[in-house]
Every structure is written in C-alpha cells, then in structure tokens.
N, C-alpha and C. Protein backbone atom coordinates (compact mmCIF):
# COMPACT_ATOMS: atom_id res chain seq x y z
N UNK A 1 -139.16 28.38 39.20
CA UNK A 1 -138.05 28.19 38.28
C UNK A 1 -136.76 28.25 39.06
N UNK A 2 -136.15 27.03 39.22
CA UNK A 2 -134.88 27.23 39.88
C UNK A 2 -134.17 27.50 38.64
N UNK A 3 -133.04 28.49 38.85
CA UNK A 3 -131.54 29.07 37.93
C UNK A 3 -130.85 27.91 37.85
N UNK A 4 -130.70 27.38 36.57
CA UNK A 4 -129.61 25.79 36.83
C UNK A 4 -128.74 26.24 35.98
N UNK A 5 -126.96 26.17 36.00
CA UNK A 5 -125.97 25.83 34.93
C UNK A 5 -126.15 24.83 34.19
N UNK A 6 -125.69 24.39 33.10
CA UNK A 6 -125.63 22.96 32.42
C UNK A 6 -124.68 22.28 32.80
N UNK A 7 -124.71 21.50 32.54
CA UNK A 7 -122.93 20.25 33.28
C UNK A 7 -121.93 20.14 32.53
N UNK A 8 -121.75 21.04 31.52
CA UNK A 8 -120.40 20.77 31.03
C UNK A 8 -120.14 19.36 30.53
N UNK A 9 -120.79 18.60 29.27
CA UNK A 9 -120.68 17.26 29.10
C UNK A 9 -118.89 17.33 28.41
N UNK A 10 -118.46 16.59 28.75
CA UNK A 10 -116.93 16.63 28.39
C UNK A 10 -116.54 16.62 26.59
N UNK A 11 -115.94 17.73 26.25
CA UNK A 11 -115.90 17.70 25.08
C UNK A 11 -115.03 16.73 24.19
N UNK A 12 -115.84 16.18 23.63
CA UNK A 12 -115.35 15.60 22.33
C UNK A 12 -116.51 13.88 22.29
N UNK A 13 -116.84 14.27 23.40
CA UNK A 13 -118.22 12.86 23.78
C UNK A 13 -118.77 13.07 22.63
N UNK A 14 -119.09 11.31 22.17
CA UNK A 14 -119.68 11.08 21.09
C UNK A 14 -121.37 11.52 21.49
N UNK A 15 -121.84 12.03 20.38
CA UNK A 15 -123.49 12.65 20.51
C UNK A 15 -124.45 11.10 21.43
N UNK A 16 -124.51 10.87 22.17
CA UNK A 16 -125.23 10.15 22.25
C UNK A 16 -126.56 9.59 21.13
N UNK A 17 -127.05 8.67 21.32
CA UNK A 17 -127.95 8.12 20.17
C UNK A 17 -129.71 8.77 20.67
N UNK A 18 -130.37 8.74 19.90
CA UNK A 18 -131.78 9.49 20.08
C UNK A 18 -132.93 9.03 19.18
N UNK A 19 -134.10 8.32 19.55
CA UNK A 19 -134.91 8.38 18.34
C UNK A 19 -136.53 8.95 18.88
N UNK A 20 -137.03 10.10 18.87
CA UNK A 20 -137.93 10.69 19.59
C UNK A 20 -138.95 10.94 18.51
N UNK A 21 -140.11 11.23 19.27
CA UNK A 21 -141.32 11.61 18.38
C UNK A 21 -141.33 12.98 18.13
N UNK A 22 -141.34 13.54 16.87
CA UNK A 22 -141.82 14.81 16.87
C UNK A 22 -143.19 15.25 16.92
N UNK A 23 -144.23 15.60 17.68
CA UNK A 23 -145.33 16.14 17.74
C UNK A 23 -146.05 16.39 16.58
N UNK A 24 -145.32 17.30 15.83
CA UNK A 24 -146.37 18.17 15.04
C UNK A 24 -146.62 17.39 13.72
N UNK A 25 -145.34 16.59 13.64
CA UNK A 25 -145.84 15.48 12.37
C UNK A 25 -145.68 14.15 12.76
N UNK A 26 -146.24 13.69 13.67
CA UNK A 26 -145.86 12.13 14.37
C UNK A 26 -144.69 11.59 13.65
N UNK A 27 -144.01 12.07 13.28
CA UNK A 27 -142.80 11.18 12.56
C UNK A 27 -141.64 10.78 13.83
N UNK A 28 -140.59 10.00 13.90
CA UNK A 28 -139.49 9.88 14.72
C UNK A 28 -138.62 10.11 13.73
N UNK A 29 -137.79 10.82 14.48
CA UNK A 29 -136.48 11.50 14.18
C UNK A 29 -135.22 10.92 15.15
N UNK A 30 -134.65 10.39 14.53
CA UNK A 30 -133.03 10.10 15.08
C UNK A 30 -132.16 10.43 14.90
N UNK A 31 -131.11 10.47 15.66
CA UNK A 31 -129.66 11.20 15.36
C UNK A 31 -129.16 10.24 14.14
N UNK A 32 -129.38 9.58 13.65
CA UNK A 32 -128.69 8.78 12.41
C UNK A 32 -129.03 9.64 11.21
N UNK A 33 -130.38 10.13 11.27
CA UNK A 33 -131.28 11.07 10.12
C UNK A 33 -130.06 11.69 10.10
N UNK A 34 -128.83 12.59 11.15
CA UNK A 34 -128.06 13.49 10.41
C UNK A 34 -126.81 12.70 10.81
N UNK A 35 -126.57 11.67 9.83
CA UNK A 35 -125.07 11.10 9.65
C UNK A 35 -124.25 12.07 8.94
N UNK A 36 -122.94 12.44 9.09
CA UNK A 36 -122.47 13.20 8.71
C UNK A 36 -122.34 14.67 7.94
N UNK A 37 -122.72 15.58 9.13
CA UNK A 37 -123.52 16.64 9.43
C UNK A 37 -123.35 17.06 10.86
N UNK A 38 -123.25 18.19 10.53
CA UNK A 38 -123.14 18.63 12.57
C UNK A 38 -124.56 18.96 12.85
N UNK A 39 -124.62 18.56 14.10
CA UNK A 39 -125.71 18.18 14.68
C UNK A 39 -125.83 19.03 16.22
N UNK A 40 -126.12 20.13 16.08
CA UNK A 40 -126.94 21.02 17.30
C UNK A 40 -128.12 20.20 17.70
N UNK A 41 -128.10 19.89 19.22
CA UNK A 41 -129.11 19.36 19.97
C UNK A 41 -128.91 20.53 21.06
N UNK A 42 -130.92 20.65 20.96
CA UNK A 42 -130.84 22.04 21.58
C UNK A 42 -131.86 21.60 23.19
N UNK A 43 -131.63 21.54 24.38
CA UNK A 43 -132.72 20.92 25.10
C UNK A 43 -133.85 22.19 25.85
N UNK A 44 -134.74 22.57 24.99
CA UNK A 44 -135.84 23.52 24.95
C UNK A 44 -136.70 23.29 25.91
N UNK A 45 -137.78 24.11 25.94
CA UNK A 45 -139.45 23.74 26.55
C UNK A 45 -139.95 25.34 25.99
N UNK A 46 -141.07 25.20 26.21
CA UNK A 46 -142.51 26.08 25.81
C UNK A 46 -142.28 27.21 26.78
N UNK A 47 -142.67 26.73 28.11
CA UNK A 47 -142.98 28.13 29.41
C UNK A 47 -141.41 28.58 29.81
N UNK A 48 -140.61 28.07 29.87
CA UNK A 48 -139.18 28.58 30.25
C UNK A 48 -138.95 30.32 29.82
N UNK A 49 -138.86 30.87 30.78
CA UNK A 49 -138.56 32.51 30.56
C UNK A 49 -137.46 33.04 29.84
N UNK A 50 -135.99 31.54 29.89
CA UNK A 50 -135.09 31.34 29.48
C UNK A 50 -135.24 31.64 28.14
N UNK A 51 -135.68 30.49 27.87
CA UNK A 51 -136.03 30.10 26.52
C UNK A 51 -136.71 31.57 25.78
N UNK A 52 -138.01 31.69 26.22
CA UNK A 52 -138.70 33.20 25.61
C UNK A 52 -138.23 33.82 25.51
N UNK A 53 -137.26 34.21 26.06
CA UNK A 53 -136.32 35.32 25.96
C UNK A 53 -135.38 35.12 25.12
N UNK A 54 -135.11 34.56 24.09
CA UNK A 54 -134.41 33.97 22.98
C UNK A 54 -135.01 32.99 21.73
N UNK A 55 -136.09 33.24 22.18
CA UNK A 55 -137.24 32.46 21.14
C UNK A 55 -136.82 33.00 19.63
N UNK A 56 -137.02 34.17 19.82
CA UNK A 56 -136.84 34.99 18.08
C UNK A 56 -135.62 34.68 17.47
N UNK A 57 -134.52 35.01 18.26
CA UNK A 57 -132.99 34.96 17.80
C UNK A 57 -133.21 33.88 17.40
N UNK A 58 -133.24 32.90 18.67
CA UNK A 58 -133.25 30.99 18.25
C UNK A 58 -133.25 30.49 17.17
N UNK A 59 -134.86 31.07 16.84
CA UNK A 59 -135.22 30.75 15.54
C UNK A 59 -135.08 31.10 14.05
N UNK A 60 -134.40 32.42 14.21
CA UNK A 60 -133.32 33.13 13.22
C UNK A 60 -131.97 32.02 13.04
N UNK A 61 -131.29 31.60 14.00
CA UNK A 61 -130.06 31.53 14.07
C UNK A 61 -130.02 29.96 13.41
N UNK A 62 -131.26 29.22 13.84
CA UNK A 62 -131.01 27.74 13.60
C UNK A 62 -131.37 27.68 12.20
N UNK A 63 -132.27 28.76 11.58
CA UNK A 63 -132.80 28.71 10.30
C UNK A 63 -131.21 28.56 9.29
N UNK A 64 -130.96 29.74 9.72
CA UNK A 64 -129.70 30.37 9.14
C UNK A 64 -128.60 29.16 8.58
N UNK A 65 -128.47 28.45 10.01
CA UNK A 65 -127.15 27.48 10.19
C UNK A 65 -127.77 26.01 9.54
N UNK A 66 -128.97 25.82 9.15
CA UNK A 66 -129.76 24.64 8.14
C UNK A 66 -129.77 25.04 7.01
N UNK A 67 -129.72 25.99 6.63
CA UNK A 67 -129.61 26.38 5.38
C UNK A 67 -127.50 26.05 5.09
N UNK A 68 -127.14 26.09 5.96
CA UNK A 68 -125.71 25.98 5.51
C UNK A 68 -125.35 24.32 5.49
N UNK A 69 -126.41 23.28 6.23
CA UNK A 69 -125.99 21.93 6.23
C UNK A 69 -126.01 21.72 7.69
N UNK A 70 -126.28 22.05 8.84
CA UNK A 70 -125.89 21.98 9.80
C UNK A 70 -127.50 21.07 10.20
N UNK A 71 -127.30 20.16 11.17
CA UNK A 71 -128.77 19.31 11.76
C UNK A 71 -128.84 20.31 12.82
N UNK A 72 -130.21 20.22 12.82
CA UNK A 72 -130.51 21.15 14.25
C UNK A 72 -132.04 20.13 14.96
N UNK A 73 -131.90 19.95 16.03
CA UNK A 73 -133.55 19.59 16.52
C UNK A 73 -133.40 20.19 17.88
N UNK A 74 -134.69 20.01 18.75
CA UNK A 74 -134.86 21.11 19.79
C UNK A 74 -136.03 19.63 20.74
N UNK A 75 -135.25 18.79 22.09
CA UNK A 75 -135.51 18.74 22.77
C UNK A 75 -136.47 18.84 23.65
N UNK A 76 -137.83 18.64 24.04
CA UNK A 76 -138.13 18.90 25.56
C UNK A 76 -138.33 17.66 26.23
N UNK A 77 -138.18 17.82 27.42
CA UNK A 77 -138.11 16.60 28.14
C UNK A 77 -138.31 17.14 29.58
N UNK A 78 -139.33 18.14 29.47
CA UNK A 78 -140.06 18.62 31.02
C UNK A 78 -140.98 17.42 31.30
N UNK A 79 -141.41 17.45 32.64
CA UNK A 79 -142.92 16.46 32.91
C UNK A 79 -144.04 17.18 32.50
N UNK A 80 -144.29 16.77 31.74
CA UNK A 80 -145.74 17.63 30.75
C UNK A 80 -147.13 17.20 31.76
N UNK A 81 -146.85 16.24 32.45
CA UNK A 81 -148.00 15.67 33.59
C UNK A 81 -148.18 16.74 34.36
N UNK A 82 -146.87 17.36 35.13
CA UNK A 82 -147.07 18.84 35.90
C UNK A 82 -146.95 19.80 35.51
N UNK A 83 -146.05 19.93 34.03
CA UNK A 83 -145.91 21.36 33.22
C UNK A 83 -146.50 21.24 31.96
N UNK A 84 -148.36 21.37 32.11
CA UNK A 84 -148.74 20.95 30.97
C UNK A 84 -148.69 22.26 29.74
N UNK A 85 -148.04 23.22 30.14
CA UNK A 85 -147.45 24.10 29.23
C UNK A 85 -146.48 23.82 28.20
N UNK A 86 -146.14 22.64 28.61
CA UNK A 86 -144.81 21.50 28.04
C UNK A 86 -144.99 20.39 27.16
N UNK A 87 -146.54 20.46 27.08
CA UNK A 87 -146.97 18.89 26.27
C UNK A 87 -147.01 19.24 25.06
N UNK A 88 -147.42 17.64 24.78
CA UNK A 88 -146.70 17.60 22.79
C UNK A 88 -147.60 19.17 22.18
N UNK A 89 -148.84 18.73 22.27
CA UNK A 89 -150.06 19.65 21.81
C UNK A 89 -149.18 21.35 22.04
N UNK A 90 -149.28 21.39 22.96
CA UNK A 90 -148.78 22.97 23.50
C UNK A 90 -147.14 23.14 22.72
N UNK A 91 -146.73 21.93 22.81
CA UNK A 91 -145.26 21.91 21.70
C UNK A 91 -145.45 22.11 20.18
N UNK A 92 -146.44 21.55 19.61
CA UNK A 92 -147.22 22.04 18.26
C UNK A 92 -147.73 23.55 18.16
N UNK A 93 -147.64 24.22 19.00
CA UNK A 93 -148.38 25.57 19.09
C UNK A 93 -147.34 26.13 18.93
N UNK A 94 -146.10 26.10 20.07
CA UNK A 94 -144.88 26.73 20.35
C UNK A 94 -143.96 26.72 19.00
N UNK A 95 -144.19 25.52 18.15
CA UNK A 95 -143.29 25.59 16.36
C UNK A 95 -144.14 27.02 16.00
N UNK A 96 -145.43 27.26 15.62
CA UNK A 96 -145.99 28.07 14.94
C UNK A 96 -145.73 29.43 15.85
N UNK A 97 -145.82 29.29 16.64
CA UNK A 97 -145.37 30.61 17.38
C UNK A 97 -143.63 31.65 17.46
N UNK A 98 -143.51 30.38 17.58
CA UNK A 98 -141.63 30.76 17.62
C UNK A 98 -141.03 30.44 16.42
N UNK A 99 -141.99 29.92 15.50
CA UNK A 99 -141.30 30.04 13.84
C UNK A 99 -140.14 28.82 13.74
N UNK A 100 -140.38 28.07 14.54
CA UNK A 100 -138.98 26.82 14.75
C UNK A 100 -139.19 26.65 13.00
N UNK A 101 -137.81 25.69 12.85
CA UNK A 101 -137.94 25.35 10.90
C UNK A 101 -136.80 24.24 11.56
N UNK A 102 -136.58 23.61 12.59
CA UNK A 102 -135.86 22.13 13.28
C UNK A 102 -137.00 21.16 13.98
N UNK A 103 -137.09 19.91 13.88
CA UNK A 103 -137.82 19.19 14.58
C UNK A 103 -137.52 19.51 16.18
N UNK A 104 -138.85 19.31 16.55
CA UNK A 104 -139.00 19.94 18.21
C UNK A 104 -139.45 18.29 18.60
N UNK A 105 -138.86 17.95 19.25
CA UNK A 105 -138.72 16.40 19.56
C UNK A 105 -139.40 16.65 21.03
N UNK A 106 -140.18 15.12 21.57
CA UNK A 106 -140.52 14.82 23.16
C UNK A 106 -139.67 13.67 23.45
N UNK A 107 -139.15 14.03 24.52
CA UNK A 107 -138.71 13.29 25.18
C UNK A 107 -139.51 12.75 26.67
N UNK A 108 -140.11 11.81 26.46
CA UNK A 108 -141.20 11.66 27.62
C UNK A 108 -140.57 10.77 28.50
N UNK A 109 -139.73 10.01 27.89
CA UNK A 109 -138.96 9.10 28.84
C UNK A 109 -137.76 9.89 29.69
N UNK A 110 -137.07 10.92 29.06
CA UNK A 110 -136.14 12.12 30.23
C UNK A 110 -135.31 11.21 29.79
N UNK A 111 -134.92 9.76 29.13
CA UNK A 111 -134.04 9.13 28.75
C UNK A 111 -132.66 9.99 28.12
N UNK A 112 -133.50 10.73 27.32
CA UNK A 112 -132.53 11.16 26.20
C UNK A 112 -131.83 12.48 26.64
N UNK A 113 -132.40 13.37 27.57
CA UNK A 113 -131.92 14.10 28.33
C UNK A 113 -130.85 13.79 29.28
N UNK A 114 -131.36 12.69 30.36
CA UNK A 114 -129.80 11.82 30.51
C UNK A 114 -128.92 11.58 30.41
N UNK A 115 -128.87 11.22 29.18
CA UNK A 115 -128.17 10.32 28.15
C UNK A 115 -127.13 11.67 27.90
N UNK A 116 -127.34 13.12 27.88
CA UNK A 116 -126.84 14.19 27.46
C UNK A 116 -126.32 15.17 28.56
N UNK A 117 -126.30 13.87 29.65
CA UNK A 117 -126.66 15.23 30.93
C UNK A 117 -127.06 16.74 31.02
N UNK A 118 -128.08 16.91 30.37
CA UNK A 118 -128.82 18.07 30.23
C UNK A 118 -129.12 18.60 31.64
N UNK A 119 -129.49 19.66 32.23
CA UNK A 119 -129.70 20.19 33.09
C UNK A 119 -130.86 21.35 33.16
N UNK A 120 -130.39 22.25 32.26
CA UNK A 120 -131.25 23.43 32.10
C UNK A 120 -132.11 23.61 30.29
N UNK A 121 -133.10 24.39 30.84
CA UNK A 121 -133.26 24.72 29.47
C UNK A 121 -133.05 26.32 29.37
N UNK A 122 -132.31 26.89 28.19
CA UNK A 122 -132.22 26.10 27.46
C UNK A 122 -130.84 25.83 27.66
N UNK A 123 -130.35 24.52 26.75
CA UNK A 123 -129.08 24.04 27.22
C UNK A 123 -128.46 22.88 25.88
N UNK A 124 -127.32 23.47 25.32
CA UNK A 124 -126.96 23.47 23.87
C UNK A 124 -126.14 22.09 23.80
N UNK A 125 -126.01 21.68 22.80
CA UNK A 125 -125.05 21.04 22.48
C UNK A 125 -124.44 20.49 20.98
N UNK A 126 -123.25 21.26 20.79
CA UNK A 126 -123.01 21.38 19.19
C UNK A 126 -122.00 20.18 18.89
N UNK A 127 -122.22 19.21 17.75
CA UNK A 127 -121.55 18.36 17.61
C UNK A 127 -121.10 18.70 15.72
N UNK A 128 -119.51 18.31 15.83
CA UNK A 128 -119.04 18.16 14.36
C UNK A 128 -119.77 17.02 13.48
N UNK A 129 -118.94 16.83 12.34
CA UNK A 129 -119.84 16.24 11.18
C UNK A 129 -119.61 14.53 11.93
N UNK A 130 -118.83 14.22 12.63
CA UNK A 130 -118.24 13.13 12.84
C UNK A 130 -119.35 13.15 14.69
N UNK A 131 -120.08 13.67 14.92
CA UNK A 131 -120.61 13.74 16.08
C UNK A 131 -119.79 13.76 17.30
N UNK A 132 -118.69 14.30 17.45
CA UNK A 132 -117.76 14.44 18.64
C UNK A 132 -118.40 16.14 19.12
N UNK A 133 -118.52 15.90 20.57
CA UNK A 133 -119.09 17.25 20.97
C UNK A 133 -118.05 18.15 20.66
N UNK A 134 -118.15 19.49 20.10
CA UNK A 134 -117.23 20.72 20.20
C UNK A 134 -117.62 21.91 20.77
N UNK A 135 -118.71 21.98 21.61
CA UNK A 135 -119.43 22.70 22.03
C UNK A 135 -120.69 23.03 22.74
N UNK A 136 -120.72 23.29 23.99
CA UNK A 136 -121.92 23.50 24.69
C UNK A 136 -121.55 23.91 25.58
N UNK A 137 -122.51 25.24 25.89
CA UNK A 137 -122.71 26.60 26.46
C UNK A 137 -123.81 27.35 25.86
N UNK A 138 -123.26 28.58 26.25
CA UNK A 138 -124.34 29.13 26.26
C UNK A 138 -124.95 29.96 24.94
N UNK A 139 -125.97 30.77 24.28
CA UNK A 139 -126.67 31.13 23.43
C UNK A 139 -125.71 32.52 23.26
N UNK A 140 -125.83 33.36 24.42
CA UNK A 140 -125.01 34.69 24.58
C UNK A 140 -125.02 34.81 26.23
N UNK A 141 -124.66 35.92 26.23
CA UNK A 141 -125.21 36.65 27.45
C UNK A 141 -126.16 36.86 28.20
N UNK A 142 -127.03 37.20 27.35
CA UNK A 142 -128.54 37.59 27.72
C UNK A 142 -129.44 36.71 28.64
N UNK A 143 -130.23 37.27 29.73
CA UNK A 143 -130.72 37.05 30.31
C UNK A 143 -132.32 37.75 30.69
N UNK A 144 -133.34 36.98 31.35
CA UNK A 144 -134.16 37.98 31.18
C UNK A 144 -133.95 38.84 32.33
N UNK A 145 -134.20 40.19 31.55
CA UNK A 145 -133.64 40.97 32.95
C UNK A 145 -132.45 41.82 33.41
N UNK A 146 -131.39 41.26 32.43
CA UNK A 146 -130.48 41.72 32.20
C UNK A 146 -129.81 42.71 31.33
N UNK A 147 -130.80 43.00 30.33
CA UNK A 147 -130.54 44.89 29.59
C UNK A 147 -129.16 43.84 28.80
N UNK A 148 -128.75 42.83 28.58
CA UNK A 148 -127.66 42.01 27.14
C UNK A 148 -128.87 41.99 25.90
N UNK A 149 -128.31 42.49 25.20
CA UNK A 149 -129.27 42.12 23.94
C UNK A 149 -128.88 40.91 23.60
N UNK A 150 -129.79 40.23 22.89
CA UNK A 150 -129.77 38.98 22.30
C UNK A 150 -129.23 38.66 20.92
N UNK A 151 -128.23 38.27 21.22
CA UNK A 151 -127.63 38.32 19.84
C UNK A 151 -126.92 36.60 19.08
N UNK A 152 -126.93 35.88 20.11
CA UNK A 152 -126.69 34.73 20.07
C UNK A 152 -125.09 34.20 19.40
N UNK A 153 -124.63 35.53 19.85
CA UNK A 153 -123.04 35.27 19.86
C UNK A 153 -122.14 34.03 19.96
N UNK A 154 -121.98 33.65 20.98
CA UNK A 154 -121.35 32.41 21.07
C UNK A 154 -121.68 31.02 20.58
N UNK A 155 -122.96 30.83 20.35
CA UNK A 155 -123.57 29.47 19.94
C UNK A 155 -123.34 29.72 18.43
N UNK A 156 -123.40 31.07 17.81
CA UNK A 156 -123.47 31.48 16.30
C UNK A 156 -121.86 31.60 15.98
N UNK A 157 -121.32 31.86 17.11
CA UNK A 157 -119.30 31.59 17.06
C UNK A 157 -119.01 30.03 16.35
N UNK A 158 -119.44 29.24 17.21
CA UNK A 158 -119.41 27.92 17.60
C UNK A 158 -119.89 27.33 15.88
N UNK A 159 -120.91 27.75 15.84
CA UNK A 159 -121.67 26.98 14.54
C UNK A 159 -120.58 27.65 12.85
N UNK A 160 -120.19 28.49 12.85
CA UNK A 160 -119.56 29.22 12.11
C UNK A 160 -118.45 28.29 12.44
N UNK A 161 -117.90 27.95 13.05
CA UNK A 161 -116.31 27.40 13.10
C UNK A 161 -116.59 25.67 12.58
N UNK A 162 -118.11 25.42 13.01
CA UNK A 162 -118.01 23.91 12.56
C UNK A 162 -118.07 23.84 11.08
N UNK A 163 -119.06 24.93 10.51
CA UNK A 163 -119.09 24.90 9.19
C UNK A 163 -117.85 25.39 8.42
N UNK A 164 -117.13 25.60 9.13
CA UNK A 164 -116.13 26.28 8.30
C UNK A 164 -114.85 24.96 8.39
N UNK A 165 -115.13 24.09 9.40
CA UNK A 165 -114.12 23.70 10.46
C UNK A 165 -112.66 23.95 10.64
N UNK A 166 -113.30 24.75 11.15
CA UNK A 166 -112.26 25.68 12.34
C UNK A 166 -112.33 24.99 13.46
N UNK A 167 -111.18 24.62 14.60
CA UNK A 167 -111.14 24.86 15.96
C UNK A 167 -111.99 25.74 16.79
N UNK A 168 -112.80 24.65 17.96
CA UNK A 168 -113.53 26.08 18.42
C UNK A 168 -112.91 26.51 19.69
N UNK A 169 -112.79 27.28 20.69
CA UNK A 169 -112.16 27.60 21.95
C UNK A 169 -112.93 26.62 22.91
N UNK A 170 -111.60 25.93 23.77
CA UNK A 170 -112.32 25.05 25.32
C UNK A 170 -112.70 25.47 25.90
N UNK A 171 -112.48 27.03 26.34
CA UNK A 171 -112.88 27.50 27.08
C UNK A 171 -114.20 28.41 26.70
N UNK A 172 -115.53 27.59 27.57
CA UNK A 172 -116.91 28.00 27.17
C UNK A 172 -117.57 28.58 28.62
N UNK A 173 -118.63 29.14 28.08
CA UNK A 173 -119.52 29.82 29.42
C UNK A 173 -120.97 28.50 29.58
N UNK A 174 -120.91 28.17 30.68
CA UNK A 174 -122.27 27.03 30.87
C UNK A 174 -123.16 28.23 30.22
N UNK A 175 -124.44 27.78 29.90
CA UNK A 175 -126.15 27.82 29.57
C UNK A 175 -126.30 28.24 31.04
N UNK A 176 -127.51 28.58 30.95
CA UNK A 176 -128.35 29.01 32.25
C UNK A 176 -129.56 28.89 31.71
N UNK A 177 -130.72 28.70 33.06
CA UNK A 177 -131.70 28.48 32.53
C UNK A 177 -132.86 27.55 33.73
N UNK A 178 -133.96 27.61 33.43
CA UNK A 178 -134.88 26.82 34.18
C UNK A 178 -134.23 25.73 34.39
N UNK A 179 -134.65 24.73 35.74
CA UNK A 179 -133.92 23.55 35.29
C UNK A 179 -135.32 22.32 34.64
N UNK A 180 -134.48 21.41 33.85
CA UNK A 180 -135.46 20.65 33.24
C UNK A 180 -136.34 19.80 34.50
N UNK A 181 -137.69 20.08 34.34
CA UNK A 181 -138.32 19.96 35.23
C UNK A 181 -138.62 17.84 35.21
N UNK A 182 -138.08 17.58 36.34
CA UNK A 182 -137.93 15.80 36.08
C UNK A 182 -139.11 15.46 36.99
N UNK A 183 -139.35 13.81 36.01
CA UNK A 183 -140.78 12.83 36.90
C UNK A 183 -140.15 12.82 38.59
N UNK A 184 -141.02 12.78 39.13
CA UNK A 184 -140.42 12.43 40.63
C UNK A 184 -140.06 10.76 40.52
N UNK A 185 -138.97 11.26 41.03
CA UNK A 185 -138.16 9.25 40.95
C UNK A 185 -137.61 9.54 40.30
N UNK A 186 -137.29 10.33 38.86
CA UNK A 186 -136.53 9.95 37.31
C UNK A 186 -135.06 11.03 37.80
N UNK A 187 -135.52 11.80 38.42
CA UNK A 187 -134.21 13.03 38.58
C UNK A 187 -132.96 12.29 38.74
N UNK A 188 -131.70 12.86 37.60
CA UNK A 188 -130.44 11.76 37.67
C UNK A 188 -129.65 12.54 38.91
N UNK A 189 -128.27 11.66 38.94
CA UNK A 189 -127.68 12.13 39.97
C UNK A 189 -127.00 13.31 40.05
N UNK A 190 -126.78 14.01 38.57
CA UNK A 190 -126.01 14.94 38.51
C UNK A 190 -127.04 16.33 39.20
N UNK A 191 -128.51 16.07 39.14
CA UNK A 191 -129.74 17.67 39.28
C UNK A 191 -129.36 17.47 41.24
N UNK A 192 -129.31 18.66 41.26
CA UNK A 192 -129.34 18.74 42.84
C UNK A 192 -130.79 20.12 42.99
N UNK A 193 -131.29 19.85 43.32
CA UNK A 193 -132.69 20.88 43.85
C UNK A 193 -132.56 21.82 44.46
C-alpha cells in the first residue's frame, strides 16, 4: 500500500460524466440519475485499510446525507485482475458488510477515475446541485493508527453547507489513502509510484 494524497481537482470543475455498472443489481447508474442534486462521488475499494478504517462512519454519514436529498455513489476502480479483493463479486459482499445504502459502482475501464483525477482511496468529491465541485478532501483526521477518532468531520462540514447552501471554505485538507491500484499501461500522468 503506497500512502497517496488526492490531487486537489480544481474547485468548481464540472462533475465529470459517468455511467458504470453497479454489481449487486446489474443496473448502470449515471451521473444524470442525480440531475439537480448534489452529488458526492466517493472513489472506494474493499481491502484498503484506509477505507476500513472508516467503513462504519462512511456508512452512517452517507445514509444520513440521502435521506436529506444529497446523491451519493462509491467508486472502485482498483485492477480486480491483481486485487481480486476488489472485484465486482467481493464488491457485492463489501455493500452487505459495510451496510453501504449508495450504489457501489465498477469502474473497470479506470476511465472514470481519470476523468476525476482520483488518486487514493478513499478519495472524495462533493459536488453542488448544479454539479460544480465544492469540495474534496478528506473524511476527518483519522488514520489507521493514529488514536483520531472517526468522526467524519469535514466531509459531514462540507455536506451540511451544500444542503443548506452555504459557502464552503477553499481551504481543504487532501484525502489520504492507498493509492488506486492501476492496469499496467493505464496509470495517468498525474500517479507517480
């Protein structure tokens, strides 16, 4: 597991476009499904220590913020060929386990990860009703390892100000996290190893 920051996608970038399979109910899901609606795109995986270590909150917090109107879906776009801890199947396990209540999307093409310059998992990105980014960073503090409780402060800052719309602060803390594990050949220019 290399430690990766996220890249800081420049705020106010329109959400990029997305239409992915969700696993557990073969359906495709696209970012159009939440036209006007803020739209948390969350870029997840299964084995990430990152991630586990915020699994519970996660899934508290996104429940919470769908119940208020907010889109939420959850990303992976590891190579499931080498991290078969990462595949759709094992992604169908990981909803029932971690209690997700957002579509957990594959991204097999790493297209859509791209497209988001994603970097790490896990690694956020909160968009207003109008899909202009206002946010992406990090969950909280917490780390594994680090004695921060998990409280999911800042991402739960962030989501509170869209629903309310409020202004959120520019000044954010990157995500941390595994980095998204890419096909050999597919790695963009921004992942440095």
């Amino acid at each position: 597991m290399a430690r990766t920051p996220s890249t800081m996608l420049a705020l106010g970038t329109q959400a990029p476009d997305f239409a992915l399979l969700e696993p557990l109910t073969g359906k495709v899901i696209r970012r159009d499904d939440f036209k006007a609606k803020p739209l948390l795109v969350m870029f997840i995986c299964n084995h990430c220590p990152y991630v586990i270590h915020i699994r519970a909150q996660l899934a508290q917090l996104t429940s919470e913020f769908q119940a208020q109107g907010v889109g939420v879906v959850g990303i992976n776009a590891n190579d499931a060929e080498h991290y078969p801890d990462d595949s759709p199947e094992n992604m169908q396990l990981e909803v029932e386990r971690a209690g997700y209540t957002f579509p957990y999307l594959y991204d097999e093409s790493q297209a859509v990860a791209k497209a988001y310059q994603a970097a790490c998992t896990p690694d956020f990105f909160l968009f207003d009703a109008d899909h202009k980014l206002v946010y992406r960073g990090q969950f909280d503090n917490a780390r594994p390892r680090n004695d921060e409780p998990v409280t999911g402060a800042d991402l739960r800052q962030a989501l509170a100000a869209v629903v309310e719309h409020l202004p959120i602060a520019e000044e954010q803390k990157a995500s941390l996290g595994c980095n998204i594990k890419w096909k050999a050949g597919n790695e963009p220019d921004y992942f440095s190893s």
